[in-house]
C-alpha atoms as a PDB file:
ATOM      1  CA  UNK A   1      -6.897   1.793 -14.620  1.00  0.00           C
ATOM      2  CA  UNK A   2      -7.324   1.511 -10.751  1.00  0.00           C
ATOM      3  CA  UNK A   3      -8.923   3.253  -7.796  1.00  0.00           C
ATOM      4  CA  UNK A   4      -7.215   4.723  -5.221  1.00  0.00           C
ATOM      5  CA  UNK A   5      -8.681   5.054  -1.590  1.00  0.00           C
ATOM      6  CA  UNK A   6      -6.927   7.132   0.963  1.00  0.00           C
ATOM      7  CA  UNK A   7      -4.858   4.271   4.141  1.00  0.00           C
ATOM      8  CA  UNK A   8      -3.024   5.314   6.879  1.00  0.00           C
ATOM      9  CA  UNK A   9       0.171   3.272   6.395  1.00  0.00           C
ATOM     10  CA  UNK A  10       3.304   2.505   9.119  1.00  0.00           C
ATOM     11  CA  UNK A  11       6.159   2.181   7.129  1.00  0.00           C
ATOM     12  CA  UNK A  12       9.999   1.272   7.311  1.00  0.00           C
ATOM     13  CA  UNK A  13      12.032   4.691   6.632  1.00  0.00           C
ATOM     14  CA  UNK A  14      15.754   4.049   6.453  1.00  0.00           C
ATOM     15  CA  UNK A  15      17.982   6.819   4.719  1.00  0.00           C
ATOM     16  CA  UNK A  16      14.772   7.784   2.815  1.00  0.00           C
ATOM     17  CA  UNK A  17      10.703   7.952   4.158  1.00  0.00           C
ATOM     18  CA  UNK A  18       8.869   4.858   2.878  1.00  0.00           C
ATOM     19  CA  UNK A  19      11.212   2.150   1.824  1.00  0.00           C
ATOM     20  CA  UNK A  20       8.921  -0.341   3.139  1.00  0.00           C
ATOM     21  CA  UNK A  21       5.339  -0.727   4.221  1.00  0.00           C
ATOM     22  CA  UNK A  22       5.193  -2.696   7.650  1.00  0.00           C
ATOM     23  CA  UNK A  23       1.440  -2.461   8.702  1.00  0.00           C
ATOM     24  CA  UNK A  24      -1.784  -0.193   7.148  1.00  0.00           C
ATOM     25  CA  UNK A  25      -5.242   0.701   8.927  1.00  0.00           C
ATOM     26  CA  UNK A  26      -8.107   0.012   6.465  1.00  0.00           C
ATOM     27  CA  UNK A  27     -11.596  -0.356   7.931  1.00  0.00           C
ATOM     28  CA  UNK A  28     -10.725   0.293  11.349  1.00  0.00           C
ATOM     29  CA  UNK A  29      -8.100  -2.931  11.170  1.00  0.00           C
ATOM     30  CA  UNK A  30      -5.183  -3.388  11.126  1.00  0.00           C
ATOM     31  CA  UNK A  31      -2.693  -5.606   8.782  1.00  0.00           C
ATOM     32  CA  UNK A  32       0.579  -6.058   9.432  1.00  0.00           C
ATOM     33  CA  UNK A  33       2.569  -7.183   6.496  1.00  0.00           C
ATOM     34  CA  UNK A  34       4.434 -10.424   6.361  1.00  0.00           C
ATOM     35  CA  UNK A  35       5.894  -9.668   3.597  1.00  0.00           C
ATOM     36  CA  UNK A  36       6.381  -7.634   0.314  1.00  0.00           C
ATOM     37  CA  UNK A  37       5.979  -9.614  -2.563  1.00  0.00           C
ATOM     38  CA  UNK A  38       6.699  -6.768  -5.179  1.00  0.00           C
ATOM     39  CA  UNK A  39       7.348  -3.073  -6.038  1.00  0.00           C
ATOM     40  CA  UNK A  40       7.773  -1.081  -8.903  1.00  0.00           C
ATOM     41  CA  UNK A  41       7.335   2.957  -9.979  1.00  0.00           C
ATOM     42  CA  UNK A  42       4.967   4.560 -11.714  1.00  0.00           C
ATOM     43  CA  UNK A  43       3.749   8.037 -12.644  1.00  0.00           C
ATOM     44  CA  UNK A  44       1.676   8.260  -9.595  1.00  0.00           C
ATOM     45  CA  UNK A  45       4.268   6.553  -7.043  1.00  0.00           C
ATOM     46  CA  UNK A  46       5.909   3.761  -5.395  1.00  0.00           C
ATOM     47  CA  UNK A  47       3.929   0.698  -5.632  1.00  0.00           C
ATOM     48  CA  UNK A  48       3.847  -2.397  -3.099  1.00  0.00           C
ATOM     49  CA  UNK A  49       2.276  -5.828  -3.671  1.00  0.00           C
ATOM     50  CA  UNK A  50       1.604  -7.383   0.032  1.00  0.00           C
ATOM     51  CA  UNK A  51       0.825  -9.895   1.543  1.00  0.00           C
ATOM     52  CA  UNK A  52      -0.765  -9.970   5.162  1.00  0.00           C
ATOM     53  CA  UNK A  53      -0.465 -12.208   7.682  1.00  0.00           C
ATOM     54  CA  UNK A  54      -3.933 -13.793   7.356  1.00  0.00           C
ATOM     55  CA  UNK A  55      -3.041 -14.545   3.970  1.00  0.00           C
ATOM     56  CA  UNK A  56      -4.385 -11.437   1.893  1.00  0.00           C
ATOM     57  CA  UNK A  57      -3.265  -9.655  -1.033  1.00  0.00           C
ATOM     58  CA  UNK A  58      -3.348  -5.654  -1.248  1.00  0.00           C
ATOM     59  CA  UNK A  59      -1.753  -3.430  -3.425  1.00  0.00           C
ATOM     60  CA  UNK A  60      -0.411   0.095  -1.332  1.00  0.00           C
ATOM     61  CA  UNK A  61       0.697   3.453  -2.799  1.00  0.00           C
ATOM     62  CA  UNK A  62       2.386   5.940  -1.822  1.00  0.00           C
ATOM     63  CA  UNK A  63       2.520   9.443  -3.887  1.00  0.00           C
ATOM     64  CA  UNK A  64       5.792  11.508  -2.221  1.00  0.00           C
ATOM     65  CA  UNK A  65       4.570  14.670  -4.314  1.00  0.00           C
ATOM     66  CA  UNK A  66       1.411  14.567  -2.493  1.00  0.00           C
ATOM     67  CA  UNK A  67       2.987  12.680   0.846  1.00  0.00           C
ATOM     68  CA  UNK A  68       0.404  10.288   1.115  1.00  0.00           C
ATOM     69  CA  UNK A  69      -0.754   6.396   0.898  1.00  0.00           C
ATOM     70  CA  UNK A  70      -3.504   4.727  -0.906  1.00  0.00           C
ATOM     71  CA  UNK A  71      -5.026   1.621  -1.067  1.00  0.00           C
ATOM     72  CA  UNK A  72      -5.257   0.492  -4.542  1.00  0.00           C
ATOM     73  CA  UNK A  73      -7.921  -2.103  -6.755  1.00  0.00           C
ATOM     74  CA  UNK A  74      -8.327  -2.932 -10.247  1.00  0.00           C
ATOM     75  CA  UNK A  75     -11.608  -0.886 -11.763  1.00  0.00           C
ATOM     76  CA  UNK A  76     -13.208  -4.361 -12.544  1.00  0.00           C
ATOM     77  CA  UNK A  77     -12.757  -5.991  -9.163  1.00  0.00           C
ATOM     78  CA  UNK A  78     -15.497  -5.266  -6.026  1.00  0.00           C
ATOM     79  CA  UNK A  79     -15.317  -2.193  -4.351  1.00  0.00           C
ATOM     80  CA  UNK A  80     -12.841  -2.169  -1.352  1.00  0.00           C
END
C-alpha cells in the first residue's frame, strides 16, 4: 500500500493529456525531470518512476477519472 499526496505536475500532452511528466511543484520547489525511468497502470492510474535532476527518485500519479496528480511513497518509508 502507498500514500498519495496531492502535486501540481507540468506534463508532456501529445495526442493524449499526460504522456509524460516534465517538472512537479512539491514543497514550494520545483523538479524538473531528467528523465523517466519507468511507468506502468494500475487501478488508480498512470504511474511514473523519476528521476530529477539533482539526482532524486519520486514516484508521480496521475488519476484521469479524477484529473489529478499525486505524489506517491511506500507506507513504511518517512513521511514526504
Amino acid at each position: 500500500m502507498y500514500q498519495k499526496r496531492p502535486v501540481q505536475v507540468n506534463c508532456y500532452s501529445g495526442y493524449k493529456y499526460a504522456e509524460r511528466p516534465c517538472s512537479f511543484l512539491w514543497r514550494r520547489k520545483t523538479f524538473k525531470i531528467a528523465r523517466v525511468e519507468s511507468e506502468w497502470l494500475e487501478p488508480d492510474g498512470k504511474f511514473f518512476k523519476v528521476l530529477t535532476d539533482d539526482e532524486k527518485l519520486f514516484e508521480l500519479c496521475y488519476n484521469e477519472g479524477e484529473d489529478k496528480w499525486w505524489l506517491v511513497a511506500p507506507e513504511t518509508k518517512e513521511q514526504i
